[in-house]
PDB file of N, CA and C in Angstrom:
ATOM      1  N   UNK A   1     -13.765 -14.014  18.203  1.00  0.00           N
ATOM      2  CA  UNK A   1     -13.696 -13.464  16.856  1.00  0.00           C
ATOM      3  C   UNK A   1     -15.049 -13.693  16.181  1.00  0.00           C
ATOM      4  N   UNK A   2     -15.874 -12.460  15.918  1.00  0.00           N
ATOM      5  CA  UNK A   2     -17.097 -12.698  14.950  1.00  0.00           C
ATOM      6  C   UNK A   2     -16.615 -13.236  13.127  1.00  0.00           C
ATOM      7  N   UNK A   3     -17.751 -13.927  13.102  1.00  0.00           N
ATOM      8  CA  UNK A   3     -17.675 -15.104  11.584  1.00  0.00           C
ATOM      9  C   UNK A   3     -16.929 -13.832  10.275  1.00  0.00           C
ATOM     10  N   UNK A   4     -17.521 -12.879  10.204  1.00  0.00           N
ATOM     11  CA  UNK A   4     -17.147 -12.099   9.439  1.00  0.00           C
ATOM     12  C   UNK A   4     -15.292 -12.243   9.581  1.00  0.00           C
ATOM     13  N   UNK A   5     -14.924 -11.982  10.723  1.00  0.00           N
ATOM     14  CA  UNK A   5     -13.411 -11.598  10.514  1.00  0.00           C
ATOM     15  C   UNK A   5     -12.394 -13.351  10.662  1.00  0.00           C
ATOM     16  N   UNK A   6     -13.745 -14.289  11.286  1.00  0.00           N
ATOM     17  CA  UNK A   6     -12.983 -15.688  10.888  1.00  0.00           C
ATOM     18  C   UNK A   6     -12.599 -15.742   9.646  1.00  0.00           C
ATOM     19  N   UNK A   7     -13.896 -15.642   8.454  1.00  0.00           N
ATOM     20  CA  UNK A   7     -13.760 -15.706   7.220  1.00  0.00           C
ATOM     21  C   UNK A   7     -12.967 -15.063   6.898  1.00  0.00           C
ATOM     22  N   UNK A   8     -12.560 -13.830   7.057  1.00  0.00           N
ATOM     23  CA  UNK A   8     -11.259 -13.031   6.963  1.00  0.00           C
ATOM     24  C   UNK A   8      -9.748 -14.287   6.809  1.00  0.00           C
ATOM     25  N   UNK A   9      -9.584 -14.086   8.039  1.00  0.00           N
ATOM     26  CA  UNK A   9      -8.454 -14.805   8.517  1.00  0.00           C
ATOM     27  C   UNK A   9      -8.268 -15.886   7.801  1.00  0.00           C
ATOM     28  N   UNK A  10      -9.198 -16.878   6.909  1.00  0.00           N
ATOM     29  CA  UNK A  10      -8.935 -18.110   6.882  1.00  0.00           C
ATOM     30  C   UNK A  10      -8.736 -17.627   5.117  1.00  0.00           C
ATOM     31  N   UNK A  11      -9.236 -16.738   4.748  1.00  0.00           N
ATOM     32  CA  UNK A  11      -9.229 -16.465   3.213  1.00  0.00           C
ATOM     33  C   UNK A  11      -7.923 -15.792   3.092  1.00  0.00           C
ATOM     34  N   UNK A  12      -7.280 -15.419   4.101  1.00  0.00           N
ATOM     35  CA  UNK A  12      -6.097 -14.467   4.446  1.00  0.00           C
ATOM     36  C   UNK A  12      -4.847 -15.578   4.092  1.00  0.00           C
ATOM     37  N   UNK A  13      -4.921 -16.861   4.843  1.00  0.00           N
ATOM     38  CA  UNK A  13      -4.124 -17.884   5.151  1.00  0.00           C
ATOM     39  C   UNK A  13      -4.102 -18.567   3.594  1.00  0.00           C
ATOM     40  N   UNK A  14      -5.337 -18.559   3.086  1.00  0.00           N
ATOM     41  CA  UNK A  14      -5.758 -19.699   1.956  1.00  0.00           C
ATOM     42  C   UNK A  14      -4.884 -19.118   0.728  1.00  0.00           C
ATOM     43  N   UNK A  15      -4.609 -17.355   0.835  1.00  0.00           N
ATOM     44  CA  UNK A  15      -4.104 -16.492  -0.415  1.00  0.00           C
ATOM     45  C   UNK A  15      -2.405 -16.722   0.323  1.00  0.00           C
ATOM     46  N   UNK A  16      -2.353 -16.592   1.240  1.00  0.00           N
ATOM     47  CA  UNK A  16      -0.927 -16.482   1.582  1.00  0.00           C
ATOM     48  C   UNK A  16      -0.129 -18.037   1.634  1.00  0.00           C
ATOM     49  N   UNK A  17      -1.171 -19.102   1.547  1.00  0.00           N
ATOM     50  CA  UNK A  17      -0.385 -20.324   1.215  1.00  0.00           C
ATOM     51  C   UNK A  17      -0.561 -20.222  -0.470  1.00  0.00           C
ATOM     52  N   UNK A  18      -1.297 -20.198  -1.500  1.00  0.00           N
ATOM     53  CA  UNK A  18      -1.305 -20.640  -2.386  1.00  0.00           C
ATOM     54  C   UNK A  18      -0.182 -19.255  -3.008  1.00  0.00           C
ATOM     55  N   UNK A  19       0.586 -18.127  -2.463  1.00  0.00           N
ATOM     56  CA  UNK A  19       1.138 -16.999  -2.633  1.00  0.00           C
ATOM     57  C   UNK A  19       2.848 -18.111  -2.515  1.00  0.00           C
ATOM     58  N   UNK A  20       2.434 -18.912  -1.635  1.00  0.00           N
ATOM     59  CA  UNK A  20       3.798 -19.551  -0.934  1.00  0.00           C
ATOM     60  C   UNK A  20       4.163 -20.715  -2.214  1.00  0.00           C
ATOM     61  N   UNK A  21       3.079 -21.311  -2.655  1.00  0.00           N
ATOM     62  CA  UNK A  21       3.030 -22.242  -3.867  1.00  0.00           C
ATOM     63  C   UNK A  21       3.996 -21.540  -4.788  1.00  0.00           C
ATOM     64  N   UNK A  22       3.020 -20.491  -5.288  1.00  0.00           N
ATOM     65  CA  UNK A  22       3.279 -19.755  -6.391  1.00  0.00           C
ATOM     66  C   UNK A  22       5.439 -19.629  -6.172  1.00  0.00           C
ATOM     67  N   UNK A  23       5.746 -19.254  -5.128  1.00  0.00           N
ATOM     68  CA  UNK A  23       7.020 -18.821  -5.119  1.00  0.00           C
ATOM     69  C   UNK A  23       8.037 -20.027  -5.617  1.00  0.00           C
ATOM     70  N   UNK A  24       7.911 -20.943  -4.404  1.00  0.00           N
ATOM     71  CA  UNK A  24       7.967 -22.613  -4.852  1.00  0.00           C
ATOM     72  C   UNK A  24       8.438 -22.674  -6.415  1.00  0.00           C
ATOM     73  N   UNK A  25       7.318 -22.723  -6.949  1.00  0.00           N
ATOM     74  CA  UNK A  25       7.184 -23.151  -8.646  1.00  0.00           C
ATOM     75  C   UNK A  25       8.349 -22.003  -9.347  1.00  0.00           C
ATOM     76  N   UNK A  26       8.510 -20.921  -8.824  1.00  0.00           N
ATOM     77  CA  UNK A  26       9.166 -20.198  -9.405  1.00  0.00           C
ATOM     78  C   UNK A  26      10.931 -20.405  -8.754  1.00  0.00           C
ATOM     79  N   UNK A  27      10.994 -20.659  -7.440  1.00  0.00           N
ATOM     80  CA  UNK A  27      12.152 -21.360  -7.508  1.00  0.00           C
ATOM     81  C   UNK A  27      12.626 -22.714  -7.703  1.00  0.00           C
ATOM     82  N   UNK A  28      11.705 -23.588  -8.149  1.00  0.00           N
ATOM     83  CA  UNK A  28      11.803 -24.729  -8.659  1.00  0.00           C
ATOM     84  C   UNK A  28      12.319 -24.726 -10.258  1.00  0.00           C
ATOM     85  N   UNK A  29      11.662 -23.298 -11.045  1.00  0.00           N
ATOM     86  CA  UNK A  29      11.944 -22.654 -12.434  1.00  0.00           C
ATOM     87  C   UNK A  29      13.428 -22.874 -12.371  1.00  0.00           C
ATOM     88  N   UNK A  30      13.746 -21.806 -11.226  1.00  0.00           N
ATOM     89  CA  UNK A  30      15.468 -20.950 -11.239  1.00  0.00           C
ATOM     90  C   UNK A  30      16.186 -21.997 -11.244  1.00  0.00           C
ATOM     91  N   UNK A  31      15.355 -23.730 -11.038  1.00  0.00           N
ATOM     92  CA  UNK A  31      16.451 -24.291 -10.229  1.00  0.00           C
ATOM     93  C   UNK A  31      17.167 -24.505  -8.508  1.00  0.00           C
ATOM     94  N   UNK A  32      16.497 -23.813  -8.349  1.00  0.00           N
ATOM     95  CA  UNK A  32      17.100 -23.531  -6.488  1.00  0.00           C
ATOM     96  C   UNK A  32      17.336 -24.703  -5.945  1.00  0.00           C
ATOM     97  N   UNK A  33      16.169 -25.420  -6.233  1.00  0.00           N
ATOM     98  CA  UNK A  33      15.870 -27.092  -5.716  1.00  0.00           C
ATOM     99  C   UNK A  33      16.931 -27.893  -5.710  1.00  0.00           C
ATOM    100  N   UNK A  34      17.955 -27.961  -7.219  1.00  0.00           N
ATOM    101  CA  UNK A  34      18.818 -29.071  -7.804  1.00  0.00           C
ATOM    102  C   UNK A  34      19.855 -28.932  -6.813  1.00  0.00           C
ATOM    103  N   UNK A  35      19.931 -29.863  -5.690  1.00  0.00           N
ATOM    104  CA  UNK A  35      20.805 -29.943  -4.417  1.00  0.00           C
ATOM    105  C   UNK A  35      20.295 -29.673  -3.357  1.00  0.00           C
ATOM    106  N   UNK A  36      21.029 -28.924  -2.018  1.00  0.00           N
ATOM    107  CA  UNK A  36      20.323 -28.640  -1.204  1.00  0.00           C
ATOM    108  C   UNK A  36      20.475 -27.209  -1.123  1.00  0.00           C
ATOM    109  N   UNK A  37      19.342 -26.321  -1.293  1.00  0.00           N
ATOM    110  CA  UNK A  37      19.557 -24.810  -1.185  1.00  0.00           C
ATOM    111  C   UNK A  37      20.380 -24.358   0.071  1.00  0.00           C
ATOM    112  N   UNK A  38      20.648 -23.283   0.394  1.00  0.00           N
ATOM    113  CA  UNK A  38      21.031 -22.735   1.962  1.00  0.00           C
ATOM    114  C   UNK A  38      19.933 -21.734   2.190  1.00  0.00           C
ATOM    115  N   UNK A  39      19.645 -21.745   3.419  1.00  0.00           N
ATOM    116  CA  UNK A  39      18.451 -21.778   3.664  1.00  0.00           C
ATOM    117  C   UNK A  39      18.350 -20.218   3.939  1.00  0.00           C
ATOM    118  N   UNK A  40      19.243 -19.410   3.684  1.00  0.00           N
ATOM    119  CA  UNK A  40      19.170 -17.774   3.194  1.00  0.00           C
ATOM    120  C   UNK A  40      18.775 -17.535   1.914  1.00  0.00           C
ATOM    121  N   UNK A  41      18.716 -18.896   1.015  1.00  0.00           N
ATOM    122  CA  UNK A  41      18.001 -18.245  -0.505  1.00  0.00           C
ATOM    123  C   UNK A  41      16.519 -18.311  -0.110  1.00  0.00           C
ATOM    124  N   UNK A  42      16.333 -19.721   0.758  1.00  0.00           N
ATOM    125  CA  UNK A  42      14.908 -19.649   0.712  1.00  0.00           C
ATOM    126  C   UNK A  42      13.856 -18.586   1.358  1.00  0.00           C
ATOM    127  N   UNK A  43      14.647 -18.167   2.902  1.00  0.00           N
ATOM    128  CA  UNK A  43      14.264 -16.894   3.413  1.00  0.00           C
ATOM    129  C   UNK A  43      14.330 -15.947   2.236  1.00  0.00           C
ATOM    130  N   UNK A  44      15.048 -15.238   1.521  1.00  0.00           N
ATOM    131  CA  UNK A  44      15.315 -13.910   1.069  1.00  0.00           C
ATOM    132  C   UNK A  44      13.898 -14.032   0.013  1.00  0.00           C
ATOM    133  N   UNK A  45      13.483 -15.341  -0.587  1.00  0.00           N
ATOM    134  CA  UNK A  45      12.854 -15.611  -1.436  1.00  0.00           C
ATOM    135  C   UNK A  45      11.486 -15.062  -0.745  1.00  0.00           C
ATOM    136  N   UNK A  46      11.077 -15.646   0.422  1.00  0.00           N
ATOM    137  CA  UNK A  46      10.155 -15.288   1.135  1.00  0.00           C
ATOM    138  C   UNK A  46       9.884 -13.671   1.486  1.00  0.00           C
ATOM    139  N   UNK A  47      10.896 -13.405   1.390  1.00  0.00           N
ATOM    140  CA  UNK A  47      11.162 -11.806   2.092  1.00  0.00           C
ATOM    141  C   UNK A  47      10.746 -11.151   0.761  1.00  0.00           C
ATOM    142  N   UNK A  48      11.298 -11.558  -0.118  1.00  0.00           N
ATOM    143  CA  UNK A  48      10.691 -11.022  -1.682  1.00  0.00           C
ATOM    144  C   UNK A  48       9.396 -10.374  -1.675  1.00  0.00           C
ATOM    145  N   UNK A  49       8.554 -12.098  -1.722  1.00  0.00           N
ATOM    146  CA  UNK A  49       7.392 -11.931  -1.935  1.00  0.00           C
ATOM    147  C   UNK A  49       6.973 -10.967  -0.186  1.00  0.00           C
ATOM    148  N   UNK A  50       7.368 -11.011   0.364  1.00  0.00           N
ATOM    149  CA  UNK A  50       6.736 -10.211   1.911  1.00  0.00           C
ATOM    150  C   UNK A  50       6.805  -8.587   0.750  1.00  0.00           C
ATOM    151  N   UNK A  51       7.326  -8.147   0.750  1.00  0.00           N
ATOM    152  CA  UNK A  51       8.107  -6.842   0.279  1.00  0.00           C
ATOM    153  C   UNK A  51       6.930  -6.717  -0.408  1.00  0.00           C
ATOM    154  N   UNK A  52       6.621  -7.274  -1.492  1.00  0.00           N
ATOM    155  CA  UNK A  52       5.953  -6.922  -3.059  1.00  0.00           C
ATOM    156  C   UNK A  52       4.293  -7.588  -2.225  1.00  0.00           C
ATOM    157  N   UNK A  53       3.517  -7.799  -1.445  1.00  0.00           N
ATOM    158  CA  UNK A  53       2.609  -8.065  -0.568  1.00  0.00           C
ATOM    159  C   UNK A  53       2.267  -6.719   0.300  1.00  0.00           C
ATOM    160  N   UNK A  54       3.452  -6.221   0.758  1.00  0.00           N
ATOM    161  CA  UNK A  54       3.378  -4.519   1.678  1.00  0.00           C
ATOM    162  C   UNK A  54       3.382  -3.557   0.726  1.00  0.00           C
ATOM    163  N   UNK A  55       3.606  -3.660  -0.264  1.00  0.00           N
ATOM    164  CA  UNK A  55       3.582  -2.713  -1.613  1.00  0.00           C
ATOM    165  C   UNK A  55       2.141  -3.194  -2.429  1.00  0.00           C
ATOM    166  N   UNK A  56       1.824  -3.443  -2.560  1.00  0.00           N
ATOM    167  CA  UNK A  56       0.278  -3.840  -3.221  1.00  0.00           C
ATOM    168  C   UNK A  56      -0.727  -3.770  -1.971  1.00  0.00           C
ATOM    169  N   UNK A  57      -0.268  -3.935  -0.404  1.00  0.00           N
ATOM    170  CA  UNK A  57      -1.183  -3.376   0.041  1.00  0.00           C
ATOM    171  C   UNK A  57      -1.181  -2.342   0.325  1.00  0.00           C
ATOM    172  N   UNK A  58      -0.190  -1.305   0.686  1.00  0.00           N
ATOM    173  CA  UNK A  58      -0.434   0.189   1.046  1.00  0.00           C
ATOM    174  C   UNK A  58      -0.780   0.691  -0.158  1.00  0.00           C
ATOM    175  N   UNK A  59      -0.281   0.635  -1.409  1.00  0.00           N
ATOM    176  CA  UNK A  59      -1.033   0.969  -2.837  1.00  0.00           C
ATOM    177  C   UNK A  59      -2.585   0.692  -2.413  1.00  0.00           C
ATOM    178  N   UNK A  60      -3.341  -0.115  -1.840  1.00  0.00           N
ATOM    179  CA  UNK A  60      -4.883  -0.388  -2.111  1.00  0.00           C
ATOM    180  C   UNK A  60      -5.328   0.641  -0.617  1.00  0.00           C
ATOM    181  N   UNK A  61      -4.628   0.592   0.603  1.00  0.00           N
ATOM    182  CA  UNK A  61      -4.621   1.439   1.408  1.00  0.00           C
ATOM    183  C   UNK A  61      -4.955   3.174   1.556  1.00  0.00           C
ATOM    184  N   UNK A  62      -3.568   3.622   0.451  1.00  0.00           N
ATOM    185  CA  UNK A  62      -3.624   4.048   0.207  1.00  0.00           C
ATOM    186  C   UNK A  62      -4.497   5.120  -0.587  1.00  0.00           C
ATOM    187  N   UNK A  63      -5.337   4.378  -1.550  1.00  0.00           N
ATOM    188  CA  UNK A  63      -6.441   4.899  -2.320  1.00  0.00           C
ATOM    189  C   UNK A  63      -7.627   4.851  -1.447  1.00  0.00           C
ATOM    190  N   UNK A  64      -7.833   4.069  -0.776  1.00  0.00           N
ATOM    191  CA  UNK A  64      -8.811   3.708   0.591  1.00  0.00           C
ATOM    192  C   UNK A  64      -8.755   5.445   1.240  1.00  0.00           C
ATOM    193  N   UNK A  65      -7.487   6.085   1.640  1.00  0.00           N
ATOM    194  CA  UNK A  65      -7.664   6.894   1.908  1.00  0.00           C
ATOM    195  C   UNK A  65      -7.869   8.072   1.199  1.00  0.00           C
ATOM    196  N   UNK A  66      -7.819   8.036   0.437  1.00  0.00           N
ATOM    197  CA  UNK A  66      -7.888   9.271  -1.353  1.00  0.00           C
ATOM    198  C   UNK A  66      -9.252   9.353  -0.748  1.00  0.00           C
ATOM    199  N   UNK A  67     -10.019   7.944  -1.518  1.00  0.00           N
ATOM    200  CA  UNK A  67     -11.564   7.867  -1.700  1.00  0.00           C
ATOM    201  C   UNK A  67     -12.408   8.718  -0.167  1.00  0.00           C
ATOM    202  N   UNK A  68     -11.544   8.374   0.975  1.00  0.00           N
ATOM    203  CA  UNK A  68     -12.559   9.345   1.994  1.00  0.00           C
ATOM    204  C   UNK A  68     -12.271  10.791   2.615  1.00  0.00           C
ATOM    205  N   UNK A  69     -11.363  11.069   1.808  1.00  0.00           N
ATOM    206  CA  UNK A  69     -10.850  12.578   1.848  1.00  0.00           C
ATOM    207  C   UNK A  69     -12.220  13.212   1.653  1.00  0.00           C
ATOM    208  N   UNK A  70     -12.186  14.471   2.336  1.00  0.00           N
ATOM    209  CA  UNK A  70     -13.084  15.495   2.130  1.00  0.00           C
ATOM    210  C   UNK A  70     -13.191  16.443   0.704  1.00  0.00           C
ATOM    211  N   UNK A  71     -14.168  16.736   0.063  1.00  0.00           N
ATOM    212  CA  UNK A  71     -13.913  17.432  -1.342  1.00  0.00           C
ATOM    213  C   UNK A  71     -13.864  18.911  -1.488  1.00  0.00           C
ATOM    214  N   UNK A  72     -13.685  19.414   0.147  1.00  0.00           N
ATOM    215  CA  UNK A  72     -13.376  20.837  -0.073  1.00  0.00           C
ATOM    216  C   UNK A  72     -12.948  21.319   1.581  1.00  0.00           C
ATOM    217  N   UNK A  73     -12.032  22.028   1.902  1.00  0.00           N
ATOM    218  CA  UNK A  73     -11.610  21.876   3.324  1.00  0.00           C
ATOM    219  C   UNK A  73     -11.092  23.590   3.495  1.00  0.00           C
ATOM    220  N   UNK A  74     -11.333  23.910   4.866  1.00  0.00           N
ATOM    221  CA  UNK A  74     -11.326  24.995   4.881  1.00  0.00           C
ATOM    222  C   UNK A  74      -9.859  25.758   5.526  1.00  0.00           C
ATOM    223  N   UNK A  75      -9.622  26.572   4.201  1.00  0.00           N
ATOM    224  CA  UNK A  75      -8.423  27.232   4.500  1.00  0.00           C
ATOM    225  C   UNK A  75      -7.839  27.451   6.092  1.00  0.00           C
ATOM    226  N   UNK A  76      -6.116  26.951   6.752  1.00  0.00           N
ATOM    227  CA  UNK A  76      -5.934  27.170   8.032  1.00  0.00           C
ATOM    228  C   UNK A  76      -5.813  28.665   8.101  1.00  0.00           C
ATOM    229  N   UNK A  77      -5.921  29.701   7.539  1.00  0.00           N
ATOM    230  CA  UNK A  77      -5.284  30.767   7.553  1.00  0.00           C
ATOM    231  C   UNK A  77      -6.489  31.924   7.427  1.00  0.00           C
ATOM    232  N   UNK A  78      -7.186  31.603   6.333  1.00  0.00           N
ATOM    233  CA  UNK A  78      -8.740  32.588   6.698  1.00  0.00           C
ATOM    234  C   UNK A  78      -9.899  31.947   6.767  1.00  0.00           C
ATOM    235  N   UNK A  79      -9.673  30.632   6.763  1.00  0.00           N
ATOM    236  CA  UNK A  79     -11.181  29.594   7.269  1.00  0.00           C
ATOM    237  C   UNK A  79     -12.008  29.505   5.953  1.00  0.00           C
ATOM    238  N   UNK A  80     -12.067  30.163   4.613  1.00  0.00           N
ATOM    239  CA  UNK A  80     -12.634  30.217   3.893  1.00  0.00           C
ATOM    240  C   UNK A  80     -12.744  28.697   2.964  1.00  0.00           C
ATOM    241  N   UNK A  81     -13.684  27.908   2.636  1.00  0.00           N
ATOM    242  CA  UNK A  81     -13.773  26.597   2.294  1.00  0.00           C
ATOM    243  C   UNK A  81     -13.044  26.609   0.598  1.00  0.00           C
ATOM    244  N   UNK A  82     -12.328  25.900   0.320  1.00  0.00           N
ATOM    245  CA  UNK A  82     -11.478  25.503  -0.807  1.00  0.00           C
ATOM    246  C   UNK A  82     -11.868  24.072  -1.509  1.00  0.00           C
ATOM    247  N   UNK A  83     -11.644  24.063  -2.285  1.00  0.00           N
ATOM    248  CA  UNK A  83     -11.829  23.078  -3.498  1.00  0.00           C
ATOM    249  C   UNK A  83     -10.398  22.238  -3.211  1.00  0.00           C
ATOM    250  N   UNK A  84     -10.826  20.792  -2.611  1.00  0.00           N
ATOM    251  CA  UNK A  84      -9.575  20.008  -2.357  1.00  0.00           C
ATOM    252  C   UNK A  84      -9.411  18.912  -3.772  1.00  0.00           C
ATOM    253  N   UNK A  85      -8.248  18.878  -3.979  1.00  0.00           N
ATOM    254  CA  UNK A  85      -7.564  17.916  -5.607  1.00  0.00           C
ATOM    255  C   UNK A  85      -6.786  16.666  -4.419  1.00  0.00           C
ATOM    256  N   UNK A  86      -6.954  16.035  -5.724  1.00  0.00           N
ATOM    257  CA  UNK A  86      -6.213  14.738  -5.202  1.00  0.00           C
ATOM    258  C   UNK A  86      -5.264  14.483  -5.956  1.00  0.00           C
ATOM    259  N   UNK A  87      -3.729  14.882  -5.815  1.00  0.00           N
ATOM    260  CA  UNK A  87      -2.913  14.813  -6.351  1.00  0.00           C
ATOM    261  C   UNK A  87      -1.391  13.213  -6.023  1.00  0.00           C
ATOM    262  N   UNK A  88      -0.917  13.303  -7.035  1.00  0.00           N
ATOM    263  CA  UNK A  88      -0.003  12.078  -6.979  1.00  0.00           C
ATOM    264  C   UNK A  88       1.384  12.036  -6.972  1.00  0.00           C
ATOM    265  N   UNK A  89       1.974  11.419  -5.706  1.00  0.00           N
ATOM    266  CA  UNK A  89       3.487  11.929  -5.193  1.00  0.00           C
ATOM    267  C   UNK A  89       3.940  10.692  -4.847  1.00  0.00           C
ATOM    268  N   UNK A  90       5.298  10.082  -5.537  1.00  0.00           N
ATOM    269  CA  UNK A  90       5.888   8.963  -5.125  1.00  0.00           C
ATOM    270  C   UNK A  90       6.341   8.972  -3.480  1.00  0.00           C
ATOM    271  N   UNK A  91       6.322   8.369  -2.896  1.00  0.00           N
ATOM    272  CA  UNK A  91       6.899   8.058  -1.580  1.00  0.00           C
ATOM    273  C   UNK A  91       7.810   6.668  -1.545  1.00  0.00           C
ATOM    274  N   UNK A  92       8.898   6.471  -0.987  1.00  0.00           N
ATOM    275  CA  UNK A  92       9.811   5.428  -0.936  1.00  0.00           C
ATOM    276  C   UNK A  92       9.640   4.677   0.817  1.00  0.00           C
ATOM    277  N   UNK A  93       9.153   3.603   0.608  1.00  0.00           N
ATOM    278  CA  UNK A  93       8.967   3.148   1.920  1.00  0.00           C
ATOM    279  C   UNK A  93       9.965   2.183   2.321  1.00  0.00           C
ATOM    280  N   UNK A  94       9.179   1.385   2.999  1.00  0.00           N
ATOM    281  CA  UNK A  94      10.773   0.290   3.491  1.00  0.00           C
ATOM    282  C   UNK A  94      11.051  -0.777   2.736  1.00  0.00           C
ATOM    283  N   UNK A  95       9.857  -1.257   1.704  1.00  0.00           N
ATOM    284  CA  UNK A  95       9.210  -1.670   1.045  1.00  0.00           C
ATOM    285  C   UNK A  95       9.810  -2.123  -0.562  1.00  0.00           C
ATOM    286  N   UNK A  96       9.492  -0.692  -0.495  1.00  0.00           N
ATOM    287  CA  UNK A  96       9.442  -0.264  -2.091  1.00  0.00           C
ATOM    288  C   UNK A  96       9.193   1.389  -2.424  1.00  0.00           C
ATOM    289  N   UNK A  97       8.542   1.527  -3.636  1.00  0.00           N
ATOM    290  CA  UNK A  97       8.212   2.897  -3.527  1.00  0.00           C
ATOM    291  C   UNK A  97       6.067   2.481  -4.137  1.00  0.00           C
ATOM    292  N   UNK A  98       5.698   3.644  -3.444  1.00  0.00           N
ATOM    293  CA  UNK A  98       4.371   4.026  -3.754  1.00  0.00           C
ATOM    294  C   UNK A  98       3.799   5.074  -3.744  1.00  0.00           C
ATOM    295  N   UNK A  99       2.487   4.839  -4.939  1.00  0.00           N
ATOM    296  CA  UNK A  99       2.512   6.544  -5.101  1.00  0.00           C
ATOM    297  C   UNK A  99       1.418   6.719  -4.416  1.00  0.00           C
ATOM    298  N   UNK A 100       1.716   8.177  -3.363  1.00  0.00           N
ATOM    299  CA  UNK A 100       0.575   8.002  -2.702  1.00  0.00           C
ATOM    300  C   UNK A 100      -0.305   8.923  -3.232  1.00  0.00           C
ATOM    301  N   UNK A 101      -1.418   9.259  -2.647  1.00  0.00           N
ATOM    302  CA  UNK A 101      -2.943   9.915  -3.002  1.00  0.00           C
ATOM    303  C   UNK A 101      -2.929  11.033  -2.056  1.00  0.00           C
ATOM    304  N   UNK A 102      -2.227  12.140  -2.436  1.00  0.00           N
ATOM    305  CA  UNK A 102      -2.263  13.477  -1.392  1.00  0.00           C
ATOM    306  C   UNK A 102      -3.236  14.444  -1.578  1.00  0.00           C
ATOM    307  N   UNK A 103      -4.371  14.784  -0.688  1.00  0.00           N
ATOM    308  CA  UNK A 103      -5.161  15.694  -1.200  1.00  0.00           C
ATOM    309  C   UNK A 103      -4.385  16.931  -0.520  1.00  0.00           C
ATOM    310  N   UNK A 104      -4.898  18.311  -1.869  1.00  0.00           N
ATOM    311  CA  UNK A 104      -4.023  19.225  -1.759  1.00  0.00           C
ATOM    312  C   UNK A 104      -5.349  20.198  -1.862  1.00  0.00           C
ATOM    313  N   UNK A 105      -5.241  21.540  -1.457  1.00  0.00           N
ATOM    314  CA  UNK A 105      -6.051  23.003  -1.637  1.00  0.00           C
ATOM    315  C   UNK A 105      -5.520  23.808  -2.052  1.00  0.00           C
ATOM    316  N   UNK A 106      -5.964  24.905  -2.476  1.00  0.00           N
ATOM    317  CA  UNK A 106      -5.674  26.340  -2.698  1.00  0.00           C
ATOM    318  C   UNK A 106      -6.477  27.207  -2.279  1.00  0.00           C
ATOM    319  N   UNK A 107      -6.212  28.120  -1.818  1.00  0.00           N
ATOM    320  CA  UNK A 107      -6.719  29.208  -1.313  1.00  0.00           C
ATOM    321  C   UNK A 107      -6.067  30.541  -2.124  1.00  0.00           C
ATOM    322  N   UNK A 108      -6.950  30.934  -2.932  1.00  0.00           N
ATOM    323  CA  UNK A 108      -6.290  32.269  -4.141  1.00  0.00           C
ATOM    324  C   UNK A 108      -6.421  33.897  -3.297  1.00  0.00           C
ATOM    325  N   UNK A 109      -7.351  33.825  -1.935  1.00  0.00           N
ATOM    326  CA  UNK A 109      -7.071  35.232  -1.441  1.00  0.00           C
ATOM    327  C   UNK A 109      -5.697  34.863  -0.417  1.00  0.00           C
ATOM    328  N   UNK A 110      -5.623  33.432  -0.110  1.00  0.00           N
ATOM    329  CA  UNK A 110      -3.964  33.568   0.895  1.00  0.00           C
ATOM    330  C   UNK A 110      -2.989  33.727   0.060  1.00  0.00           C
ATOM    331  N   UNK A 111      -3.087  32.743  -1.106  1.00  0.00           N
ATOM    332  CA  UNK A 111      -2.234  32.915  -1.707  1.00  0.00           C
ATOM    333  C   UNK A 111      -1.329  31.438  -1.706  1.00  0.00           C
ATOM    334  N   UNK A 112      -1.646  30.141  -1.358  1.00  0.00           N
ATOM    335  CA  UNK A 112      -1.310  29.666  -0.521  1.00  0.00           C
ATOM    336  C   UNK A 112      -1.806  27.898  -0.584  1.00  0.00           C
ATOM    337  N   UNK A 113      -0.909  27.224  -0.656  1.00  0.00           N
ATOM    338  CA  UNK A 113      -1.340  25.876  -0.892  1.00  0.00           C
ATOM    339  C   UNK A 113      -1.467  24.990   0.739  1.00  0.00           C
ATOM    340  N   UNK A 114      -2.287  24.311   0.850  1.00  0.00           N
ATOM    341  CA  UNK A 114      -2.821  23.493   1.974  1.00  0.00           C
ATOM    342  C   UNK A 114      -2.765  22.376   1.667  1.00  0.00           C
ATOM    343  N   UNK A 115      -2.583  21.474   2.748  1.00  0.00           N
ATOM    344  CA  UNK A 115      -2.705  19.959   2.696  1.00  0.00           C
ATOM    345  C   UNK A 115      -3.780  19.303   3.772  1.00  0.00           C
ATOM    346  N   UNK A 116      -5.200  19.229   3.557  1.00  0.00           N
ATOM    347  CA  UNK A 116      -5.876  19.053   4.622  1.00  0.00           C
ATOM    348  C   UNK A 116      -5.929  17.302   5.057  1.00  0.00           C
ATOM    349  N   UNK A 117      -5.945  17.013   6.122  1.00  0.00           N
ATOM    350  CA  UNK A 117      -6.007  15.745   6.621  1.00  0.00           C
ATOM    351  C   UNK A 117      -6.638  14.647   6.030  1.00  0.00           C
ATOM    352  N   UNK A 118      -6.655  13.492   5.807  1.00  0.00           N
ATOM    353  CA  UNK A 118      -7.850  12.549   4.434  1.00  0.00           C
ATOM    354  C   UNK A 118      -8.093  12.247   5.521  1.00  0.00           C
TER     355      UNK A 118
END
C-alpha cells in the first residue's frame, strides 16, 4: 500500500472510531446503558449510523459524478452535439433516499430528450 492510501486508511479508521464515540454518548443520552442492553439495540444502533454514512457518501459520490459529466453530448439519433443540463431526481436506495445528479439533453430537430453517460 503506497503512503498516500495508508494515510487514507488510518484517517478512515480515526473518523469511524470517533463516529463510534459519537453514537455511544448518544446512547448513553437515551439511557440504553442503565442495565444491561440486548445486544440487538446495540447492533441496530450501529446499523443506524452504517445507513446515514452510505447516504452522505453516495450524496458526495454522487456530485463527484455531476462535476465530470460532459457539457454537451451528441444526440443518439442524428449525432448533432446538444447542450447537456444537470438535472435533480430523488432515487431511493437501500440506504435511504438521494438525490441524484442526472445529466439530461435535448435535441429540438429530434424532438427528443437524451440521457448521456457522466
Amino acid at each position: 500500500m503506497d503512503a498516500a492510501r495508508t494515510l487514507r486508511e488510518e484517517e478512515k479508521n480515526r473518523l469511524l472510531q470517533r463516529l463510534a464515540e459519537i453514537m455511544v454518548s448518544e446512547q448513553r443520552e437515551l439511557g440504553t446503558f442503565r442495565g444491561t442492553p440486548h445486544f440487538s439495540t446495540l447492533e441496530q444502533a450501529g446499523r443506524t449510523l452504517g445507513q446515514q454514512l452510505s447516504v452522505a457518501s453516495l450524496k458526495r459520490a454522487v456530485a463527484e459524478v455531476a462535476a465530470a459529466s460532459e457539457r454537451t453530448a451528441a444526440c443518439p439519433h442524428c449525432g448533432q452535439q446538444q447542450r447537456v443540463e444537470i438535472e435533480k431526481r430523488a432515487v431511493h436506495g437501500i440506504d435511504g433516499s438521494v438525490e441524484l445528479l442526472e445529466p439530461r439533453a435535448h435535441c429540438p430537430a429530434c424532438r427528443r430528450d437524451f440521457f448521456p453517460s457522466a
